[in-house]
C-alpha atoms as a PDB file:
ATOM      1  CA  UNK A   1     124.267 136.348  -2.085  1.00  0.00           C
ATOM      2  CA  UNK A   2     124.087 133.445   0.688  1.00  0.00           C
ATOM      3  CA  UNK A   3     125.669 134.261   4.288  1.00  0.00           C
ATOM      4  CA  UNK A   4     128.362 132.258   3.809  1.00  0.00           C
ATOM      5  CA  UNK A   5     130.056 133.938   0.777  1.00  0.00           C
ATOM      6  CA  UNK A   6     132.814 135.685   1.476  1.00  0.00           C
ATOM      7  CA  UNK A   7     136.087 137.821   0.061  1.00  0.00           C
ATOM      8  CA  UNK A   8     139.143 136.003   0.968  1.00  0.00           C
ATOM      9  CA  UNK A   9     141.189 139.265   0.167  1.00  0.00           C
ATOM     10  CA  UNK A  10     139.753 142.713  -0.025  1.00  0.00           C
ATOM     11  CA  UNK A  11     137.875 143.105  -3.280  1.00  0.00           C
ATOM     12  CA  UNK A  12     140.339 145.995  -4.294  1.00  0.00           C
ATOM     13  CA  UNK A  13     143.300 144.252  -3.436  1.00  0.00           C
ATOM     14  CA  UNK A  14     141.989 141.270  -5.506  1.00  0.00           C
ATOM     15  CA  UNK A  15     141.330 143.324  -8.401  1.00  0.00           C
ATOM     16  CA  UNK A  16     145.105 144.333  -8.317  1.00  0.00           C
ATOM     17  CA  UNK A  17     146.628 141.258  -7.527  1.00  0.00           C
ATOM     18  CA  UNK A  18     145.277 139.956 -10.515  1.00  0.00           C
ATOM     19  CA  UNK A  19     146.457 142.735 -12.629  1.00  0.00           C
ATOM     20  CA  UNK A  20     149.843 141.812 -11.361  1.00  0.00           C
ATOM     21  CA  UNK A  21     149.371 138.130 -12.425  1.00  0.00           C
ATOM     22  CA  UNK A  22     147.958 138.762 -15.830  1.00  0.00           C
ATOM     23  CA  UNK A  23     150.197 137.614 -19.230  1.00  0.00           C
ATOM     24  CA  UNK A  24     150.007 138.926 -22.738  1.00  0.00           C
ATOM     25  CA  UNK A  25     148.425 135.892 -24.206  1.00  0.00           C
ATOM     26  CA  UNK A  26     145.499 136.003 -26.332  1.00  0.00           C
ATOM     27  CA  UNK A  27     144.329 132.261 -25.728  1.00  0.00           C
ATOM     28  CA  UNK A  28     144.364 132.722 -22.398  1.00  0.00           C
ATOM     29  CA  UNK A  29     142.558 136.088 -22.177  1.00  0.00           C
ATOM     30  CA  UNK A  30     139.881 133.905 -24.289  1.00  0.00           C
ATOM     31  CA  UNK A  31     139.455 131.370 -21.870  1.00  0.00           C
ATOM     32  CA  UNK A  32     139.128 133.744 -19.185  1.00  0.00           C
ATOM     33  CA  UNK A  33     136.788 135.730 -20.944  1.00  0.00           C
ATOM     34  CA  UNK A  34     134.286 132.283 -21.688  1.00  0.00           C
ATOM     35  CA  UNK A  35     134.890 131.893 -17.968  1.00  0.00           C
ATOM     36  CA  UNK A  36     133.187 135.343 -17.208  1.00  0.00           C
ATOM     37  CA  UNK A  37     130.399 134.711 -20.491  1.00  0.00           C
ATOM     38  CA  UNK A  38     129.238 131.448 -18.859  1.00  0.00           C
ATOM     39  CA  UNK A  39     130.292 131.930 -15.380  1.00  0.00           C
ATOM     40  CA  UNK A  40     132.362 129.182 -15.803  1.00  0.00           C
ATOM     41  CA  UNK A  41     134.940 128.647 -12.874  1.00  0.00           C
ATOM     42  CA  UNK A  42     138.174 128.400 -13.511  1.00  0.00           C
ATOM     43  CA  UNK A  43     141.668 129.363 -11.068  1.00  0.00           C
ATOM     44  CA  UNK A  44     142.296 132.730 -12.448  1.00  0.00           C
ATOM     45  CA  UNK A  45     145.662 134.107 -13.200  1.00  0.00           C
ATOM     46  CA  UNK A  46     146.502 134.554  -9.480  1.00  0.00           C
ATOM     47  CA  UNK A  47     146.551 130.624  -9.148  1.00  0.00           C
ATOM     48  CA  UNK A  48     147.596 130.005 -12.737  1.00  0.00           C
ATOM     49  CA  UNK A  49     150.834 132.211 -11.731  1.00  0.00           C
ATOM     50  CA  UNK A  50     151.187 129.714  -8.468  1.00  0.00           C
ATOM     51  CA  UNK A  51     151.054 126.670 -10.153  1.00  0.00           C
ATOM     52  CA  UNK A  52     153.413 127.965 -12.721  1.00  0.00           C
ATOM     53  CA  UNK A  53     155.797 128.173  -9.689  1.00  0.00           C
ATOM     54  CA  UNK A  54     155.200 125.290  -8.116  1.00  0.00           C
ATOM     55  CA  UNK A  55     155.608 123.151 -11.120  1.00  0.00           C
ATOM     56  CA  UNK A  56     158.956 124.388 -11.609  1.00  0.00           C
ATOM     57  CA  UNK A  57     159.914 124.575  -8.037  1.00  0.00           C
ATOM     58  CA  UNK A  58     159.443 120.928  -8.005  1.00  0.00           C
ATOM     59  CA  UNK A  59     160.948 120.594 -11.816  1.00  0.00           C
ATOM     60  CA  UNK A  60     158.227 118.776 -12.455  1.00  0.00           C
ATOM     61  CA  UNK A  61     158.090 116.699 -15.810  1.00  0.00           C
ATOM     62  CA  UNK A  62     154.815 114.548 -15.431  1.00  0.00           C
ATOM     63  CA  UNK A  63     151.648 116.438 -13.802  1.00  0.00           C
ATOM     64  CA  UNK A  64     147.931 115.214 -13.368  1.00  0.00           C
ATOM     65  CA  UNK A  65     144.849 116.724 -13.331  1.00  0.00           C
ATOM     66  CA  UNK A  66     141.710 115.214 -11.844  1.00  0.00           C
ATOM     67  CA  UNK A  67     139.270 117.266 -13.790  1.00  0.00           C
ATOM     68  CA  UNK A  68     140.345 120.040 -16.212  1.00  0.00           C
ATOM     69  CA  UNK A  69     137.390 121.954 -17.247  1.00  0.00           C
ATOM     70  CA  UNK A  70     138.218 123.387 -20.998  1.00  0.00           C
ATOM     71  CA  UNK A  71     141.875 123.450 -19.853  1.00  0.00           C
ATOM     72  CA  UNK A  72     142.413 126.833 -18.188  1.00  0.00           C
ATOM     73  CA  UNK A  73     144.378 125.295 -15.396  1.00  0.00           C
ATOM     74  CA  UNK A  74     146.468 122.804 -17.813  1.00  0.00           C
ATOM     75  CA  UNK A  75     147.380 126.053 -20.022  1.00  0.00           C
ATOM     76  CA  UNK A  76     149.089 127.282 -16.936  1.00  0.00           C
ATOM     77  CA  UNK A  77     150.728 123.646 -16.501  1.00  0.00           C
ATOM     78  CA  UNK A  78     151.987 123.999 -20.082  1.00  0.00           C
ATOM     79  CA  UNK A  79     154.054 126.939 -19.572  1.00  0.00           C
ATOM     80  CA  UNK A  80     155.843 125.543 -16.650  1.00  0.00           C
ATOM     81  CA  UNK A  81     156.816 121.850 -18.263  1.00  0.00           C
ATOM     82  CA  UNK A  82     159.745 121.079 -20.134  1.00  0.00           C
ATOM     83  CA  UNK A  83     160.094 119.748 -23.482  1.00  0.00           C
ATOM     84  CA  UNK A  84     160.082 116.470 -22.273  1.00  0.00           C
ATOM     85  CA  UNK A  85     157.171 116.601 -19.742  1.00  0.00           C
ATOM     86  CA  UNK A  86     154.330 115.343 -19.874  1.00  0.00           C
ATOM     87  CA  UNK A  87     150.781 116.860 -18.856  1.00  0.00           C
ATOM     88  CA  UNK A  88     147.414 114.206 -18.481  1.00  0.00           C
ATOM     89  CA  UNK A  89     144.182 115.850 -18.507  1.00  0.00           C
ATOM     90  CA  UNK A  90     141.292 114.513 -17.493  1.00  0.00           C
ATOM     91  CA  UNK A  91     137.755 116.030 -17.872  1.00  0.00           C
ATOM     92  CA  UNK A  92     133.781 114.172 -17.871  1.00  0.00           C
ATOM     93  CA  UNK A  93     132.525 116.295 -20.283  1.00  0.00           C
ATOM     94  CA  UNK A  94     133.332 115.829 -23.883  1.00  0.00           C
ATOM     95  CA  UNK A  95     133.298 118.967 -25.093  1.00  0.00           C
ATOM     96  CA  UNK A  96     134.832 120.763 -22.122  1.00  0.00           C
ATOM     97  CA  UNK A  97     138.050 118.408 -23.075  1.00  0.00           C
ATOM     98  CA  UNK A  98     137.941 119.282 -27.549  1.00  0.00           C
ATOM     99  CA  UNK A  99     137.681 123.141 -26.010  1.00  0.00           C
ATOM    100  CA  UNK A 100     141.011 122.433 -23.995  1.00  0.00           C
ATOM    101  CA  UNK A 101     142.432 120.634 -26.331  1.00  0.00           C
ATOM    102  CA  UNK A 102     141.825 123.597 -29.456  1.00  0.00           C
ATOM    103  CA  UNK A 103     143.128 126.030 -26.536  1.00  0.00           C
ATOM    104  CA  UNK A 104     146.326 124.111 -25.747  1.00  0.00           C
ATOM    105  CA  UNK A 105     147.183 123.063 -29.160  1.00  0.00           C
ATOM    106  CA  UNK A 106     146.639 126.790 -29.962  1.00  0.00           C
ATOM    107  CA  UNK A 107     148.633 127.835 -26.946  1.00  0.00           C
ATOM    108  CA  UNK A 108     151.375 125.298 -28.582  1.00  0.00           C
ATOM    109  CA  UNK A 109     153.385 124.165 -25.769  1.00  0.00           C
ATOM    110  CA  UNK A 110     156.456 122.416 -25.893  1.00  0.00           C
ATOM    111  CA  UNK A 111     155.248 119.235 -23.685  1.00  0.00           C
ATOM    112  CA  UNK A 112     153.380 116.183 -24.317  1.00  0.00           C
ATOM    113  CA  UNK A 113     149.483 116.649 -23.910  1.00  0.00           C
ATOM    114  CA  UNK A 114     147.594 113.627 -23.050  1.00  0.00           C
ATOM    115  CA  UNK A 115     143.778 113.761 -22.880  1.00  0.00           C
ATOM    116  CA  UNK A 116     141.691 111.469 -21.551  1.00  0.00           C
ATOM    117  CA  UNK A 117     137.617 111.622 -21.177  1.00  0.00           C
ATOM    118  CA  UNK A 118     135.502 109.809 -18.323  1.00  0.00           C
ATOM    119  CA  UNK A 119     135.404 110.241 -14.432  1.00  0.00           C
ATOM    120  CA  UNK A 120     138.657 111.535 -13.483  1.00  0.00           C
ATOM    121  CA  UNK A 121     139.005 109.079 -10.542  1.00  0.00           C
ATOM    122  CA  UNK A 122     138.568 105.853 -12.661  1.00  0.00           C
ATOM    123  CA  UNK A 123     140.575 107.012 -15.443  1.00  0.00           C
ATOM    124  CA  UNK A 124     143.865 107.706 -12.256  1.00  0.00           C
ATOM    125  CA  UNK A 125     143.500 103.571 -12.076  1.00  0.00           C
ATOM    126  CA  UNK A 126     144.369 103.168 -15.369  1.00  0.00           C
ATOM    127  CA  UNK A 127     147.001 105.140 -15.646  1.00  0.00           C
ATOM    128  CA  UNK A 128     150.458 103.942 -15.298  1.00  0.00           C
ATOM    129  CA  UNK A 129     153.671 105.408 -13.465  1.00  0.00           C
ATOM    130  CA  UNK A 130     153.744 107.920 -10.778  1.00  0.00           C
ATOM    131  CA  UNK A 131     153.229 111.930 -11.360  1.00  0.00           C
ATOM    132  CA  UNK A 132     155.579 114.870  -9.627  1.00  0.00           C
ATOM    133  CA  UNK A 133     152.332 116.386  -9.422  1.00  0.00           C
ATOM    134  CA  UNK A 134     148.404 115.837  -9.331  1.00  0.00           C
ATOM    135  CA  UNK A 135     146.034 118.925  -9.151  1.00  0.00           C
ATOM    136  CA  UNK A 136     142.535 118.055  -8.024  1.00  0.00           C
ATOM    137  CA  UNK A 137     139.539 119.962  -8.844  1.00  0.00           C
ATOM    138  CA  UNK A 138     136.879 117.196  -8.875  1.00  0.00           C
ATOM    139  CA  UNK A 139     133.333 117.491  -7.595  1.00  0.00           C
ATOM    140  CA  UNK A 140     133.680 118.171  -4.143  1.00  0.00           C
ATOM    141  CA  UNK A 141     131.809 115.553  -2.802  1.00  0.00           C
ATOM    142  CA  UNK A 142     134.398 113.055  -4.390  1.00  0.00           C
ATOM    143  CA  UNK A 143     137.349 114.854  -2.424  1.00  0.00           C
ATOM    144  CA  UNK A 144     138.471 112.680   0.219  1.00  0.00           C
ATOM    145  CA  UNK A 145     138.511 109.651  -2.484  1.00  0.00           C
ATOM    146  CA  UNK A 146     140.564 112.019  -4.674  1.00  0.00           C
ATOM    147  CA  UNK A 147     143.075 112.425  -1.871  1.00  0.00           C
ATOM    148  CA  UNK A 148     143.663 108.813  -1.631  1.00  0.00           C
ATOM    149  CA  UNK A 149     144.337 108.043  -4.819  1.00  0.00           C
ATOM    150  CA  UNK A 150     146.131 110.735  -5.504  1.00  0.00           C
ATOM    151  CA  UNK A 151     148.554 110.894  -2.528  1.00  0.00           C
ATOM    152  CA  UNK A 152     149.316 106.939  -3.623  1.00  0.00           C
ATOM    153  CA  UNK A 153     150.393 108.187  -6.734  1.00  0.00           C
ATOM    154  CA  UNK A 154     152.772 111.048  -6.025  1.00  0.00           C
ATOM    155  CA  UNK A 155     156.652 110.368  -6.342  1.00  0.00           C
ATOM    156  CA  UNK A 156     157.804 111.325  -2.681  1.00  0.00           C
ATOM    157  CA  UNK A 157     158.484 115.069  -2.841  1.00  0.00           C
ATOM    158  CA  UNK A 158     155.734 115.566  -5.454  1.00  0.00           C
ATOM    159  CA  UNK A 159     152.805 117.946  -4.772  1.00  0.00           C
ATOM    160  CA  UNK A 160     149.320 117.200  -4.394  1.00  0.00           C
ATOM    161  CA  UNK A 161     147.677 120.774  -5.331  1.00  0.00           C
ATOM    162  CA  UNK A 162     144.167 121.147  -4.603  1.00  0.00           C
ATOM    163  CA  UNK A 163     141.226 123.532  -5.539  1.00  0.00           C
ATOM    164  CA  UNK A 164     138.314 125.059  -3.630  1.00  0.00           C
ATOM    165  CA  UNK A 165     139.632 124.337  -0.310  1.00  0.00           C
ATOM    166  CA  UNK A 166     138.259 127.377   1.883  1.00  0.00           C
ATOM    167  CA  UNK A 167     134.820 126.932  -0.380  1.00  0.00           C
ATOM    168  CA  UNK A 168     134.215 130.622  -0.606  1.00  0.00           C
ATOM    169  CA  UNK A 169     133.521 130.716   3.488  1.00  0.00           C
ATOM    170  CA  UNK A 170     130.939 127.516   3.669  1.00  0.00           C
ATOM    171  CA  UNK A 171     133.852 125.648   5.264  1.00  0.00           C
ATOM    172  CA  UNK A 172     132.564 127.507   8.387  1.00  0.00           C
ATOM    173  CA  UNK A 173     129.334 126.812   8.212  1.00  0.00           C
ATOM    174  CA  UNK A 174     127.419 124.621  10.933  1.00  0.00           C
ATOM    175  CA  UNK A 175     125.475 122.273   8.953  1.00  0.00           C
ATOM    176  CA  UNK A 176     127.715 122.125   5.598  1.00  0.00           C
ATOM    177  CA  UNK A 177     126.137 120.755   2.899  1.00  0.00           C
ATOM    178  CA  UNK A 178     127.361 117.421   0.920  1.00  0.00           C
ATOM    179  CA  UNK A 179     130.075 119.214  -1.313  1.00  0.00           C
ATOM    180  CA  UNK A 180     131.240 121.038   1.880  1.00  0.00           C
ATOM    181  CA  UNK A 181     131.483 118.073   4.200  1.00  0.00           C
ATOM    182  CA  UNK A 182     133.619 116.784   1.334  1.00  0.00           C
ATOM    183  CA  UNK A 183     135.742 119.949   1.239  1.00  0.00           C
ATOM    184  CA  UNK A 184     136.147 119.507   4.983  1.00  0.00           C
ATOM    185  CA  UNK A 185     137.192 115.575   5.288  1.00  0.00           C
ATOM    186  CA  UNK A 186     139.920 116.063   2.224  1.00  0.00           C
ATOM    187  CA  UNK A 187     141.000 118.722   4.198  1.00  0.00           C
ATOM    188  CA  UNK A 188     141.028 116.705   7.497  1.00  0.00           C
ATOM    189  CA  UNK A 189     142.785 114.113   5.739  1.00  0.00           C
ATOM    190  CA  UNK A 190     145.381 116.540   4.139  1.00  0.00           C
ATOM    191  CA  UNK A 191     146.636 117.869   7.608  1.00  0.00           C
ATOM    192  CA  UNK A 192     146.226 114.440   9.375  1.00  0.00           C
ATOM    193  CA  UNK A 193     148.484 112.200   7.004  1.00  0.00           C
ATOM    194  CA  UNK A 194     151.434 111.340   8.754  1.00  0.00           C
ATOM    195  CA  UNK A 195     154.129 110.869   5.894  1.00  0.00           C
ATOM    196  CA  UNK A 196     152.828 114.248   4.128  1.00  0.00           C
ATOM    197  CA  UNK A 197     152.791 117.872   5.068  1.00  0.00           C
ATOM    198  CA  UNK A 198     150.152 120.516   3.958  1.00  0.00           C
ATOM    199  CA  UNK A 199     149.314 123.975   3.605  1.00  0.00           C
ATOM    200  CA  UNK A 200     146.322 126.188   2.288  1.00  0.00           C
ATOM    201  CA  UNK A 201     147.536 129.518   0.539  1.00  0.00           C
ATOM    202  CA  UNK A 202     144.526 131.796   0.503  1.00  0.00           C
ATOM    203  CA  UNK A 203     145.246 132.628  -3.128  1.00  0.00           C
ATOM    204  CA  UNK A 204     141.431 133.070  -4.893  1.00  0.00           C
ATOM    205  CA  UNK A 205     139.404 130.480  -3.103  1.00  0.00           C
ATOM    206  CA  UNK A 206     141.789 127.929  -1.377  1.00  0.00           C
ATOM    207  CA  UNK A 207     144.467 126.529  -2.698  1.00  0.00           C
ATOM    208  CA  UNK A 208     145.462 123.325  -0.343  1.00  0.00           C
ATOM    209  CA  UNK A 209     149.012 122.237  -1.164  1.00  0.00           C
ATOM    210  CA  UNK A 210     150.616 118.841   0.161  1.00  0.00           C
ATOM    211  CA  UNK A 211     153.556 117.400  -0.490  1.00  0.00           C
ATOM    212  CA  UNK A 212     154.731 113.438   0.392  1.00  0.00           C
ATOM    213  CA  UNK A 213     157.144 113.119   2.058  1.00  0.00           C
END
């Protein structure tokens, strides 16, 4: 294991908060289960159960994401919409987004799904309308771009919810690497931006939270 991974929260206490933070639901417990197959990462329920909250903290009815994986993250959006919300995924990998799109559809929520395939940050552009919400888990390297375009897009007291930020340690290391330098501006940008406020909840690895203002 390199020097710079570390336990956020003691490894027992983990274990139990996500015990806590577990649902009875079968699609999810399969999606969680590919993650641990393929080593596939994903937010885990601890997260999932925070962005549940958040999303209807802010009643939310139109949320982003800047790369979805196979949709763990969205199923977790999909609880906390309302009929008449809307959730855009976004995901480079084709067959990443059919797997989140079999999982959701399976999962059947009661808002609108929206998927769209291609570089997360070109497909934002496109888009139109603002979002109460954008959650970010891009390559890391492409994090301070994602902040930018993201942040221009939130309604003023919408959330910009971010993943990775505390990079299992390497955030601390003295010659960070090109994902971690990107970890590190986003985050420099986050606490910096005048007309926003921010936050990191050490909830799995990071989770950086800012909201316009």
């Amino acid at each position: 294991m390199p020097a710079w991974s570390m336990d956020i929260v003691n490894s027992q206490l983990d274990r139990y908060l996500d015990g806590l933070s577990r649902v009875a639901d079968p699609v999810l417990e399969e999606m969680e289960q590919r993650a641990r197959e393929l080593r596939f990462p994903i937010v885990g329920p601890q997260a999932g159960r925070l962005l549940v909250l958040l999303t209807r903290l802010r009643a939310a009815r139109r949320v982003l994401e800047l790369g979805s994986g196979y949709g763990y993250s969205a199923y977790w959006f999909s609880r906390a919409l309302p009929p008449d919300g809307e959730l855009i995924l976004t995901e480079y990998q084709p067959e990443n987004l059919e797997l989140a799109r079999d999982y959701l559809q399976r999962g059947a929520p009661s808002c609108r799904l929206d998927f769209h395939c291609g570089d997360a940050l070109e497909i934002i552009d496109r888009l139109e309308g603002d979002f109460d919400i954008v959650f970010n888990d891009v390559d890391k390297q492409d994090y301070p771009r994602a902040f930018g375009k993201a942040l221009a897009r939130i309604r003023p007291g919408g959330l910009l919810i971010t993943d990775n930020v505390l990079w299992s340690g390497r955030v601390l290391e003295p010659d960070p690497d090109g994902a971690t330098r990107g970890v590190l501006e986003y985050t420099r940008l986050a606490f910096a931006k005048p007309d926003a406020f921010s936050l990191i909840l050490p909830v799995r690895d990071g989770i950086g939270v800012t909201i316009r203002e």
